[in-house]
C-alpha atoms as a PDB file:
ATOM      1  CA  UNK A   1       2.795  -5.906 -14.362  1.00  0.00           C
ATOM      2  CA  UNK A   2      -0.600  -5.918 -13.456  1.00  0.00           C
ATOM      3  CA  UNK A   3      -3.132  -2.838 -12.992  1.00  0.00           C
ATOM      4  CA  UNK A   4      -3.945  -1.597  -9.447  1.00  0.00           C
ATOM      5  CA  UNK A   5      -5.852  -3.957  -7.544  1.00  0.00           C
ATOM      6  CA  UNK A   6      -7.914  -0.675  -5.862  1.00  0.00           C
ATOM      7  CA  UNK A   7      -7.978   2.668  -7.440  1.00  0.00           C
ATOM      8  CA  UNK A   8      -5.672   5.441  -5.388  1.00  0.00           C
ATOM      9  CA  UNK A   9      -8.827   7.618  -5.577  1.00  0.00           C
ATOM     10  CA  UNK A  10     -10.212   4.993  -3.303  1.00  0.00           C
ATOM     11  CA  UNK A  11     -12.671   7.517  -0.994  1.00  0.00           C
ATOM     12  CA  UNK A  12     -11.030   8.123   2.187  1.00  0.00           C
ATOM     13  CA  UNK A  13     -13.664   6.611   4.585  1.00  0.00           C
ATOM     14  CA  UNK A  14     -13.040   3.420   2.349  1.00  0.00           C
ATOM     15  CA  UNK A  15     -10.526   0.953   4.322  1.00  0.00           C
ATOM     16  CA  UNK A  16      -7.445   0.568   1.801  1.00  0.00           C
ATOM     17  CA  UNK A  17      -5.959  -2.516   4.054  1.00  0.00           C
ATOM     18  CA  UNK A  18      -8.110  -5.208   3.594  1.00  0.00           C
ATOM     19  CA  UNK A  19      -6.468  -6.694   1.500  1.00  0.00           C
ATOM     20  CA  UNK A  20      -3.900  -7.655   4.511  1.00  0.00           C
ATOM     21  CA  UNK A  21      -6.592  -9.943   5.947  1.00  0.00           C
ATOM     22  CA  UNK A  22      -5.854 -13.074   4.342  1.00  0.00           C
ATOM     23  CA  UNK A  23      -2.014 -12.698   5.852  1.00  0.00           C
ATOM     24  CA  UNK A  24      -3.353 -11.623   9.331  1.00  0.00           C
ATOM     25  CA  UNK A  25      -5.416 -14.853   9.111  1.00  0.00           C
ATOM     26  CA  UNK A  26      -3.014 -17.356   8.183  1.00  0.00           C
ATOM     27  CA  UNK A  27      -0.698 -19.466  10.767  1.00  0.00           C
ATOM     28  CA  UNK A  28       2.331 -16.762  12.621  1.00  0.00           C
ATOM     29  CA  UNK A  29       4.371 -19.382  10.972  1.00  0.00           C
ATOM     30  CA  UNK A  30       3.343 -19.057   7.472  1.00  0.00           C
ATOM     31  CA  UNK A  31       3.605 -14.968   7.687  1.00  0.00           C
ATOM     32  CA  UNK A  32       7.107 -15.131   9.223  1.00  0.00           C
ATOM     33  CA  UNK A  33       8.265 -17.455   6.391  1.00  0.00           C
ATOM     34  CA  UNK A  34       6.986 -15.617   3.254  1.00  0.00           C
ATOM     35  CA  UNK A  35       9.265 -15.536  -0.037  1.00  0.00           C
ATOM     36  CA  UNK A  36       6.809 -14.112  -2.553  1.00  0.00           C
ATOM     37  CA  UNK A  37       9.353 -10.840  -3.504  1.00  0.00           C
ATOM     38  CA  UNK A  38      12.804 -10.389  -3.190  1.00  0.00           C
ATOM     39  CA  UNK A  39      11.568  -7.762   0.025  1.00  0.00           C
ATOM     40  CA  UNK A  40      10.013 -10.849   2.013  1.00  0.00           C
ATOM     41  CA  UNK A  41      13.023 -12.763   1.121  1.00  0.00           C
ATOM     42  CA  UNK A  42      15.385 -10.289   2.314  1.00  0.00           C
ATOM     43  CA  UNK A  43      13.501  -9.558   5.789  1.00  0.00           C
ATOM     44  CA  UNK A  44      12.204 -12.639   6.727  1.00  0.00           C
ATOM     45  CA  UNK A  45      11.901 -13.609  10.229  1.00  0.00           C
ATOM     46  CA  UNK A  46      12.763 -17.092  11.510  1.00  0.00           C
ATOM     47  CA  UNK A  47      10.815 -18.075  15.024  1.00  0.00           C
ATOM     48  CA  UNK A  48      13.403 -19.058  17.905  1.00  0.00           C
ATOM     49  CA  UNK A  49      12.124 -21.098  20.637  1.00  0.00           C
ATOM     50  CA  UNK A  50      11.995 -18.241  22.947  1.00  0.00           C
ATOM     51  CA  UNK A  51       8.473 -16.063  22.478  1.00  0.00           C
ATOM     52  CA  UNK A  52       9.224 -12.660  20.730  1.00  0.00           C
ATOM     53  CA  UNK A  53      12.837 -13.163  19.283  1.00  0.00           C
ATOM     54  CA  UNK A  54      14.162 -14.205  15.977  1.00  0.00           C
ATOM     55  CA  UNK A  55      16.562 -14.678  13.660  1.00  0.00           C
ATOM     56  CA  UNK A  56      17.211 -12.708  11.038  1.00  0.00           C
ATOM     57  CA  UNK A  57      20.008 -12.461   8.250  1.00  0.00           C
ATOM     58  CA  UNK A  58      21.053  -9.319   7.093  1.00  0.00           C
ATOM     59  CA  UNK A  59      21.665  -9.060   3.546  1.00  0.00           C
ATOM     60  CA  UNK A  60      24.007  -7.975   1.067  1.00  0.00           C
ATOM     61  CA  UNK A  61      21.672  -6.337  -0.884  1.00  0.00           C
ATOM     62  CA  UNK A  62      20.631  -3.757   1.412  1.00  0.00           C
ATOM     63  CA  UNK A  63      24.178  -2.204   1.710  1.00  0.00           C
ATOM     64  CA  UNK A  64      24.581   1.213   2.117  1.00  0.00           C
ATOM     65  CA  UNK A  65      26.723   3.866   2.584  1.00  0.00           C
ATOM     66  CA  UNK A  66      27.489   2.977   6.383  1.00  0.00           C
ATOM     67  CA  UNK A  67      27.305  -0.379   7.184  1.00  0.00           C
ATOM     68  CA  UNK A  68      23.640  -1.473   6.336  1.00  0.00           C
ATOM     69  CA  UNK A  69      20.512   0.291   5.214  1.00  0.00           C
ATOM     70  CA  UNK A  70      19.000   1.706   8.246  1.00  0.00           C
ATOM     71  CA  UNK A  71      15.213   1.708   6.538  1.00  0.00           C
ATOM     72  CA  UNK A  72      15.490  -2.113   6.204  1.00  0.00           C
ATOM     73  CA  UNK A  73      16.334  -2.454   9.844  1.00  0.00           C
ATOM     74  CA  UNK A  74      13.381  -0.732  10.752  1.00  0.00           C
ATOM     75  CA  UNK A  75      11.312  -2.682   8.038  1.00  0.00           C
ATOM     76  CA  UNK A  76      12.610  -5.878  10.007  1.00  0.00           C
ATOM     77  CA  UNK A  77      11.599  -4.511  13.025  1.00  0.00           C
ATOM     78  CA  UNK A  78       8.285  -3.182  11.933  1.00  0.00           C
ATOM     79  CA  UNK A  79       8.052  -7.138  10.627  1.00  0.00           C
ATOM     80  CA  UNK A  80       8.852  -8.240  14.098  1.00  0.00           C
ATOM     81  CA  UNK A  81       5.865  -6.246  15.613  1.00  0.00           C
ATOM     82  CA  UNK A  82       3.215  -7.204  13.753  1.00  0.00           C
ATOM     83  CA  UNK A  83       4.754 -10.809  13.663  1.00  0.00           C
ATOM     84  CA  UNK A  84       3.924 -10.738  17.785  1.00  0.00           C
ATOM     85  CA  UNK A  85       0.652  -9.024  17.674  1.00  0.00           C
ATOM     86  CA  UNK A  86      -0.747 -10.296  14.763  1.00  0.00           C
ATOM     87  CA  UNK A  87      -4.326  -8.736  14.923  1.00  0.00           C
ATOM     88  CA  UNK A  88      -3.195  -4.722  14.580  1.00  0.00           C
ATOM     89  CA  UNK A  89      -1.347  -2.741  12.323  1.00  0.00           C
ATOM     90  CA  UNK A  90       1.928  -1.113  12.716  1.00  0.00           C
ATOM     91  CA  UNK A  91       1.117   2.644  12.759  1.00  0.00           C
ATOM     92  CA  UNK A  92       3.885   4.249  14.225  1.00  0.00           C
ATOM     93  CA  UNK A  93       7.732   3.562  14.035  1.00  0.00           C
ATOM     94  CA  UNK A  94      10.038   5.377  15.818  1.00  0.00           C
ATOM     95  CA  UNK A  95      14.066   4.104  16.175  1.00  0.00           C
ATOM     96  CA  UNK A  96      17.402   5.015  17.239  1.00  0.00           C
ATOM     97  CA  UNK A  97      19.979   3.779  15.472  1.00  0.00           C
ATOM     98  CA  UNK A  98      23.017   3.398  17.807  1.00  0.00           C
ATOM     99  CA  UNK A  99      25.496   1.569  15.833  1.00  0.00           C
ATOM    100  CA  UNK A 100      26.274   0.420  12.249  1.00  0.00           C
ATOM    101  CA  UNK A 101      24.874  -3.092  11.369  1.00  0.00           C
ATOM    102  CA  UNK A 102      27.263  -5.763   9.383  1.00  0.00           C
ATOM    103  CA  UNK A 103      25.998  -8.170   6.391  1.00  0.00           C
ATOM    104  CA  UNK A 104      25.285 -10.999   8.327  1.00  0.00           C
ATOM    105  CA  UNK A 105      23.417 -13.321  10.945  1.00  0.00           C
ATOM    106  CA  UNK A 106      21.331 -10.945  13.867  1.00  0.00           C
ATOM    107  CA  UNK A 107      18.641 -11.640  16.517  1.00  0.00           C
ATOM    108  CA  UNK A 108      15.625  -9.698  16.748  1.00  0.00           C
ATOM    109  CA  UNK A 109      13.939  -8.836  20.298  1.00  0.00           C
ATOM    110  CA  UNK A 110      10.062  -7.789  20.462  1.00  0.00           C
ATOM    111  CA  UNK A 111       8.029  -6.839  23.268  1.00  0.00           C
ATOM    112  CA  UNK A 112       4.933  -6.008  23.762  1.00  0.00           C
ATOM    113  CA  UNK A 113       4.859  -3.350  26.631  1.00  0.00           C
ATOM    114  CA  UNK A 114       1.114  -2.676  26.781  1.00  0.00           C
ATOM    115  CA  UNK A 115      -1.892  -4.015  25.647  1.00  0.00           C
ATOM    116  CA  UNK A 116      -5.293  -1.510  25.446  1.00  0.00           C
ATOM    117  CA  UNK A 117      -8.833  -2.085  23.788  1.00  0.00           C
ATOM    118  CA  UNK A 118      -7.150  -0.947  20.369  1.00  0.00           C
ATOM    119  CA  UNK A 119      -3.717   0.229  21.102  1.00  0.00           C
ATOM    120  CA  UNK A 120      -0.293  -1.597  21.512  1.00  0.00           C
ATOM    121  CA  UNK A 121       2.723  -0.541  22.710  1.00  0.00           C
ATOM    122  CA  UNK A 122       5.939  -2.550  21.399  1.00  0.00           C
ATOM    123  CA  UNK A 123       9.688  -2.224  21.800  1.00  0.00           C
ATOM    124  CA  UNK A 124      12.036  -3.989  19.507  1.00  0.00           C
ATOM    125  CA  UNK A 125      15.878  -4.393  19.701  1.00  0.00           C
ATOM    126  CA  UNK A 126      17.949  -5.692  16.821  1.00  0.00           C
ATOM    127  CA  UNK A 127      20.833  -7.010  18.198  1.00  0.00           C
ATOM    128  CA  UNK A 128      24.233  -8.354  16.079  1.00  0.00           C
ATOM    129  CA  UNK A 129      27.509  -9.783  18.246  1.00  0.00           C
ATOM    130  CA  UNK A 130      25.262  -9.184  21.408  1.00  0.00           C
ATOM    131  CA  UNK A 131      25.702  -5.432  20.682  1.00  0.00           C
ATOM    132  CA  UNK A 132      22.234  -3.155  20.202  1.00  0.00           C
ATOM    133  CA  UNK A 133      21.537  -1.577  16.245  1.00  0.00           C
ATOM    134  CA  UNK A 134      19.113   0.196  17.074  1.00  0.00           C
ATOM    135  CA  UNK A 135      16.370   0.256  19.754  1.00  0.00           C
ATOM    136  CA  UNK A 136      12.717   0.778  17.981  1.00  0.00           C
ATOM    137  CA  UNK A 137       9.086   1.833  19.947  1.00  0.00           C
ATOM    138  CA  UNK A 138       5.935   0.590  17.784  1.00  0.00           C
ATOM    139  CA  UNK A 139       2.468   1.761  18.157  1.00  0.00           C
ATOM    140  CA  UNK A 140      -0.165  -0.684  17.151  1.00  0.00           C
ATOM    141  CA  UNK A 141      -3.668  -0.209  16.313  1.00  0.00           C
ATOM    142  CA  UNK A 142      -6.511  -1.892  15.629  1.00  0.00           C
ATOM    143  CA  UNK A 143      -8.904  -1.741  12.925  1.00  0.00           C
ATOM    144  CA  UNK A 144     -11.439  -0.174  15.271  1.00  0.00           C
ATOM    145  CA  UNK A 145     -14.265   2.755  13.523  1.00  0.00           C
ATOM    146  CA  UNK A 146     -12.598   6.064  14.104  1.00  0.00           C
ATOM    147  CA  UNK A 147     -12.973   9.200  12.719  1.00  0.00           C
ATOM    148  CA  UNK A 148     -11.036  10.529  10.032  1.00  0.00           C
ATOM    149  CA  UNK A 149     -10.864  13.650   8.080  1.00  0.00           C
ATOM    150  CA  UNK A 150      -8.326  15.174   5.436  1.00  0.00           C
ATOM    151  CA  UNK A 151      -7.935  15.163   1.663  1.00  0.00           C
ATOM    152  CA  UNK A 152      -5.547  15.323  -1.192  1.00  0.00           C
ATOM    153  CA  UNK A 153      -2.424  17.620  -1.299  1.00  0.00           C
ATOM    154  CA  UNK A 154      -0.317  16.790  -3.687  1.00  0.00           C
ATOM    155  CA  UNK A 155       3.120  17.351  -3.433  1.00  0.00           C
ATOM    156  CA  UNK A 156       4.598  19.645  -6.305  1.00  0.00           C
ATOM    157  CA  UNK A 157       6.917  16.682  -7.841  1.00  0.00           C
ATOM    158  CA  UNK A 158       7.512  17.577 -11.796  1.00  0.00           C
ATOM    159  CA  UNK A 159       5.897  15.223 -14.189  1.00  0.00           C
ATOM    160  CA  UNK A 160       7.231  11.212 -14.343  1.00  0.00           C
ATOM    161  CA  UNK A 161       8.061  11.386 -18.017  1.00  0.00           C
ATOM    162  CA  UNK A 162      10.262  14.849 -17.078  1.00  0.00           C
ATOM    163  CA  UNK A 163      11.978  12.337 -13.804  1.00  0.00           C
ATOM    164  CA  UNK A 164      15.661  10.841 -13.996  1.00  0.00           C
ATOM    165  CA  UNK A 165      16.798   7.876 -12.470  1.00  0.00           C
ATOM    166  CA  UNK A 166      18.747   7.691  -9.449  1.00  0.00           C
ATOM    167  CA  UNK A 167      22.572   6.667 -10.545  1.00  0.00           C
ATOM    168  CA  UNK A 168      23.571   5.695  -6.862  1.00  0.00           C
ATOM    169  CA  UNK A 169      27.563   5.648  -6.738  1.00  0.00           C
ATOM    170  CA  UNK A 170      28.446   1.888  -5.875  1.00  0.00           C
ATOM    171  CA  UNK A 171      28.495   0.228  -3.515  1.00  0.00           C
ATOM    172  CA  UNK A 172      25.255   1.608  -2.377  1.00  0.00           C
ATOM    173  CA  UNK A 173      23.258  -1.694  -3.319  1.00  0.00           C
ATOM    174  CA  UNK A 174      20.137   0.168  -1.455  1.00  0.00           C
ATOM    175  CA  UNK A 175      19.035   2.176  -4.592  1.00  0.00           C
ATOM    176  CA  UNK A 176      18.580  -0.828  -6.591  1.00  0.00           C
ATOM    177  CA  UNK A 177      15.754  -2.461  -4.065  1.00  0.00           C
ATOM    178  CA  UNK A 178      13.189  -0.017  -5.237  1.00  0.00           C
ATOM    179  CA  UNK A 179      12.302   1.791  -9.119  1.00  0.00           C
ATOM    180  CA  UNK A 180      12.423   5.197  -8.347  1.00  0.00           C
ATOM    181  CA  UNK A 181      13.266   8.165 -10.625  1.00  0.00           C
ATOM    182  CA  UNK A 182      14.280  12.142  -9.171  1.00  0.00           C
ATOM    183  CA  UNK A 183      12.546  15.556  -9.834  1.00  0.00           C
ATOM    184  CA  UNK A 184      15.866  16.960 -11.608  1.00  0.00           C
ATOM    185  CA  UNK A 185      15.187  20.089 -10.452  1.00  0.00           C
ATOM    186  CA  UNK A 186      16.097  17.986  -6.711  1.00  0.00           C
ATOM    187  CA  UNK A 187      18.498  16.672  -7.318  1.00  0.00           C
ATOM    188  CA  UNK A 188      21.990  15.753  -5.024  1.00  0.00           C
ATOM    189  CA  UNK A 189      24.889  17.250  -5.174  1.00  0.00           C
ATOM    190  CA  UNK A 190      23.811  20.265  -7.691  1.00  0.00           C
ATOM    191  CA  UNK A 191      24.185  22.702  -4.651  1.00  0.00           C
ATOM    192  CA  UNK A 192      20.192  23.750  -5.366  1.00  0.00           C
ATOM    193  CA  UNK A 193      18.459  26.933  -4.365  1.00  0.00           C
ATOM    194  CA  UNK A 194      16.557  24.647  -1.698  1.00  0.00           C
ATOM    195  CA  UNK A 195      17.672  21.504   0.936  1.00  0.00           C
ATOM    196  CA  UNK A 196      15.024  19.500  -0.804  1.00  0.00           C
ATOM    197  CA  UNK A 197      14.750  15.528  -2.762  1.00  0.00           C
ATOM    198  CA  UNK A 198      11.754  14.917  -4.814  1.00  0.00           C
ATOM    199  CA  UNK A 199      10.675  12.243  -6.885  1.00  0.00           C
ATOM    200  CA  UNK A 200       8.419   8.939  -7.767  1.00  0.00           C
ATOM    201  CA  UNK A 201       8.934   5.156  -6.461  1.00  0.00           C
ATOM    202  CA  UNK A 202       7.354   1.962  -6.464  1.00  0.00           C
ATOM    203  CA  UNK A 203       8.234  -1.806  -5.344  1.00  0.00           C
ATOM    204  CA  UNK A 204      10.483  -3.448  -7.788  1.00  0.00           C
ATOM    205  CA  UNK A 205       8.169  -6.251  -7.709  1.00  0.00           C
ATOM    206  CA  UNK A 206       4.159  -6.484  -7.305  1.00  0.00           C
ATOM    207  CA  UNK A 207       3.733  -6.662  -3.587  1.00  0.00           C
ATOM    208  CA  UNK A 208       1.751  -4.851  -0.997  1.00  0.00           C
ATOM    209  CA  UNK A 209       2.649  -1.766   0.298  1.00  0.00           C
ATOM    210  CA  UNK A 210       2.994  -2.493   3.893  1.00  0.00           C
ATOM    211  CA  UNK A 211       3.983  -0.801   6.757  1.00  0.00           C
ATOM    212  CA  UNK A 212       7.294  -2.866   6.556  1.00  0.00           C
ATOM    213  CA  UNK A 213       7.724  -1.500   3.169  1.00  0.00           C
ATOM    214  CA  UNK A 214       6.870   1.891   3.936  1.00  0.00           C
ATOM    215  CA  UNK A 215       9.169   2.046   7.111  1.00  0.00           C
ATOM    216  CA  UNK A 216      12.039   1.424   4.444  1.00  0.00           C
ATOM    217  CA  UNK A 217      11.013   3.870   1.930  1.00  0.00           C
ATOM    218  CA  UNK A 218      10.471   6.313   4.158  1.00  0.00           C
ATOM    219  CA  UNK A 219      14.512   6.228   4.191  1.00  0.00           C
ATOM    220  CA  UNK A 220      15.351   5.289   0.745  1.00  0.00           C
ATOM    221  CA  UNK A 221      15.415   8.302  -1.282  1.00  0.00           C
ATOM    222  CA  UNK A 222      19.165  10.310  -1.175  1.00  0.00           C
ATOM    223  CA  UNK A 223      19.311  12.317   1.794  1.00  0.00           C
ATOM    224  CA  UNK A 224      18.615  15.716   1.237  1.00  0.00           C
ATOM    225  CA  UNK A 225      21.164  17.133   2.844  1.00  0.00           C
ATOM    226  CA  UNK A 226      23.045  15.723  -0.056  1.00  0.00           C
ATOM    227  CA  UNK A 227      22.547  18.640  -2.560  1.00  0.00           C
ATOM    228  CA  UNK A 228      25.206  20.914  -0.299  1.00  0.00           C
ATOM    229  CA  UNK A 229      26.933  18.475   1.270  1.00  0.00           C
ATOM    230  CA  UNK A 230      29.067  15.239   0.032  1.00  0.00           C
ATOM    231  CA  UNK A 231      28.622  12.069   1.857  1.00  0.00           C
ATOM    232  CA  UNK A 232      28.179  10.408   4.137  1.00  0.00           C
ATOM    233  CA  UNK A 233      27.944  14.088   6.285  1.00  0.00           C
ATOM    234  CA  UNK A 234      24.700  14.579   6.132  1.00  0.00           C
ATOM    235  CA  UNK A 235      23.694  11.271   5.092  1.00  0.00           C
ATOM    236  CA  UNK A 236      23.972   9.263   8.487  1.00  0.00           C
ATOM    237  CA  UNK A 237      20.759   8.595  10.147  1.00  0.00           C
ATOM    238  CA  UNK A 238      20.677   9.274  13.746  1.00  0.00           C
ATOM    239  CA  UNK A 239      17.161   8.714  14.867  1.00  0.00           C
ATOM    240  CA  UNK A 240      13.605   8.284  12.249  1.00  0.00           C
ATOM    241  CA  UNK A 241       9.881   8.396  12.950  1.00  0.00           C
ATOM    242  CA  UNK A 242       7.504   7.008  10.399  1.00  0.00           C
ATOM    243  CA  UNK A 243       3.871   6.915  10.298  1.00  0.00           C
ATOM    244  CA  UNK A 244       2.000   4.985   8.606  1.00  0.00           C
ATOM    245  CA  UNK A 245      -1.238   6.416   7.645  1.00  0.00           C
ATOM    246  CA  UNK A 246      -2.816   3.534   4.783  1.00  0.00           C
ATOM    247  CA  UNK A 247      -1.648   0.246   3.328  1.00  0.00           C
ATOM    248  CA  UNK A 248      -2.031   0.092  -0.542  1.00  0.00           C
ATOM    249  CA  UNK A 249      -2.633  -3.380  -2.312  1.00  0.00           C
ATOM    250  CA  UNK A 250      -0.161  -3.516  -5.205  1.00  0.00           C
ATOM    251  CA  UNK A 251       0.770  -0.334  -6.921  1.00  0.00           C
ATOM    252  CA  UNK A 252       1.037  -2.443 -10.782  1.00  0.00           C
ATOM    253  CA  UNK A 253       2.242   0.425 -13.147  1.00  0.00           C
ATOM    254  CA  UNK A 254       1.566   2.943 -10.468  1.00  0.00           C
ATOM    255  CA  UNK A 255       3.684   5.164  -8.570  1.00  0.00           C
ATOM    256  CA  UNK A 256       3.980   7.008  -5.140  1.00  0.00           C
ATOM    257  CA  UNK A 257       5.472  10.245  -5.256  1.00  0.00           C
ATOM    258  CA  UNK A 258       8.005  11.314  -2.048  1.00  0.00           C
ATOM    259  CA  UNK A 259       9.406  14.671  -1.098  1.00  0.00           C
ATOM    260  CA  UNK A 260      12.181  14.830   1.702  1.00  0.00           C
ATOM    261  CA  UNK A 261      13.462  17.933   3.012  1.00  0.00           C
ATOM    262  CA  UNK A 262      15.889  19.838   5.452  1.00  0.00           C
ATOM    263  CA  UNK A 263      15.020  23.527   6.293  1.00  0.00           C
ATOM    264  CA  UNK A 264      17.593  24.134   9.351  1.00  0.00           C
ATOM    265  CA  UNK A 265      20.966  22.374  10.650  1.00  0.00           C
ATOM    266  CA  UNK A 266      22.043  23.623  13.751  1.00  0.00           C
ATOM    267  CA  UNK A 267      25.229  21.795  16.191  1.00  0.00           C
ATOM    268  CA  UNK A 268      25.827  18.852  14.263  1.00  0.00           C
ATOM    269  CA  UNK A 269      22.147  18.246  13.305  1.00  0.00           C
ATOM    270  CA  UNK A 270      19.808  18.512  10.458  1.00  0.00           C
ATOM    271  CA  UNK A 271      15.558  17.536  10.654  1.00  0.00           C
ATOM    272  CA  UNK A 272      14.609  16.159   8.027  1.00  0.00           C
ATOM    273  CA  UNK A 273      10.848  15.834   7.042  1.00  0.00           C
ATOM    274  CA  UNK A 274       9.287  13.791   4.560  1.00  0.00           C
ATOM    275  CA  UNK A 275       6.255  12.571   2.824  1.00  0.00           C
ATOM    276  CA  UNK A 276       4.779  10.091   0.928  1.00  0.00           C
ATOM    277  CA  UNK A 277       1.526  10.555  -0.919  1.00  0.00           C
ATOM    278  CA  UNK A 278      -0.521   8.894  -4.009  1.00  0.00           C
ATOM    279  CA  UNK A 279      -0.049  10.328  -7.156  1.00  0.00           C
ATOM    280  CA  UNK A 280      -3.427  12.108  -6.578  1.00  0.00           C
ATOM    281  CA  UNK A 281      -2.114  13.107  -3.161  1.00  0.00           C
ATOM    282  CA  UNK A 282      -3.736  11.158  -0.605  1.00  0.00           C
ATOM    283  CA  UNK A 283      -1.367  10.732   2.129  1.00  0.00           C
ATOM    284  CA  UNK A 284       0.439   7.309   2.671  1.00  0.00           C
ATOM    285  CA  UNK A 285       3.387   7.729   4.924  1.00  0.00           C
ATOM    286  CA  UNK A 286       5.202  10.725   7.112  1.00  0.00           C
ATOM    287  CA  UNK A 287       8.477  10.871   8.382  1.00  0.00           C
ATOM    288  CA  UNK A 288      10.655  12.597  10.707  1.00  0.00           C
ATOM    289  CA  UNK A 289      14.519  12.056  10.943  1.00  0.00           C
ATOM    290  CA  UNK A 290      17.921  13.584  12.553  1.00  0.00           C
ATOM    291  CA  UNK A 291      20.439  13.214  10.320  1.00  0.00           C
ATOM    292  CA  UNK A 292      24.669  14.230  11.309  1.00  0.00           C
ATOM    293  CA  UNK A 293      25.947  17.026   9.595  1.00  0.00           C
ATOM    294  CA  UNK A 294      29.336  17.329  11.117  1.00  0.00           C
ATOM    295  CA  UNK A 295      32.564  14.781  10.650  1.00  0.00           C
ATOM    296  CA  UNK A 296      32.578  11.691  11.535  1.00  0.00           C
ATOM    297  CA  UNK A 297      30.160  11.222  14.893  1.00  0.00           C
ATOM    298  CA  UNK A 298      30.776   9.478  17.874  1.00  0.00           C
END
């Protein structure tokens, strides 16, 4: 694999996205048809002839343990709304998911609600048998001066070389679309002192780490809920926000490290709030999501 393209002790004030100009640039049509990695493959976006909807094939390969992977919906969604406004960046990603999704054909819906000086606001339906997924709401920015303050905080993830690899239980084909390796002192189903997943992850192959990418990783680690309780309770997403704070160009050898955790459940429901951060501990990505923790839901 190659080494990092920019250093993750990039200074702050430097812009860590640039490297997503050449793809704003090129022809709508060229971006929606990329099949550099097995992720572009697997949420590619095929044009229809009506403006802001496309098809889109839901694979096999991002089963998991209800239906399919909810972070690769909202990766093909997040697709979707940069796809129709091509000159900003996804920034925030909030969905609902309201139904399981099937391996299979599905049509994509985007709209642009609002356009401002830098912001836009987008909604995005991904639709399957004429029956709504899940609904998303994107915020759009663009690449306008602003100001910006924070630093490094890393989070307290034990060393790689002490990690252990995820063994998901089949057929949960989602853990094998990204390397990732667990703090064992986090791990599921050891009924830990704390409600709490913590480990490393990186692409499985050398590509960008894009808001797309991020919106699905933000959801890939085992739920944490999953230490105390045995799934899917616990595990079923009901609604996630993501925000995207940088783009990185390729990580190479590198890693990100990601800490997800649950400190209350209360009626049925569990918040779950996560992180992901350079190895140095510049932030990359937040999250926010309601996960069941009753029976089967409704």
């Amino acid at each position: 694999m190659t080494q990092l393209d920019t250093p993750l002790d990039t200074p702050l004030d430097t812009p860590l996205d640039t490297h997503l100009d050449t793809h704003l640039d090129a022809p709508l049509d060229t971006r929606l048809e990329r099949a550099d990695t097995e992720f572009d493959r697997t949420t590619a976006l095929h044009a229809t002839s009506t403006p802001g909807e496309f098809d889109v094939e839901l694979s096999a390969l991002w089963t998991s343990l209800v239906g399919v992977h909810g972070g690769y919906l909202t990766a093909i969604v997040t697709r979707g709304a940069e796809a129709v406004v091509p000159d900003r960046r996804a920034r925030t990603i909030a969905t609902s998911f309201l139904r399981p999704a099937a391996v299979g054909p599905a049509r994509l819906v985007v709209q642009e609600q609002r356009r401002g000086r830098s912001v836009s606001n987008v909604t995005a339906e991904l639709r399957q048998a004429d029956r709504v997924l899940i609904s998303s709401r994107i915020t759009l920015l663009a690449d306008d001066p602003a100001v910006d303050w924070g630093g490094p905080r890393p989070l307290g993830v034990a060393p790689i070389d002490d990690c252990v690899p995820i063994t998901p239980p089949n057929p949960v084909e989602h853990f094998h679309r990204a390397d990732g390796v667990l703090d064992p002192s986090s791990l599921p189903f050891t009924d830990g002192p704390d409600t709490t997943v913590r480990g490393y992850v990186r692409p499985i192959e050398g590509r960008t780490v894009d808001a797309a990418w991020l919106a699905m990783i933000c959801d890939w680690f085992p739920p944490p809920a999953f230490v105390r309780l045995t799934p899917p309770i616990g595990g079923i997403s009901v609604d996630m926000l993501v925000h995207v704070h940088r783009t990185l160009p390729s990580l190479g050898d590198g890693w990100l490290a990601g800490e997800f955790g649950i400190e209350t459940s209360h009626a049925g429901l569990a918040v779950e709030r996560g992180r992901i951060v350079t190895t140095d501990g510049h932030p990359v990505a937040d999250s926010v999501q309601t996960r069941w923790t009753i029976g089967s839901p409704s």
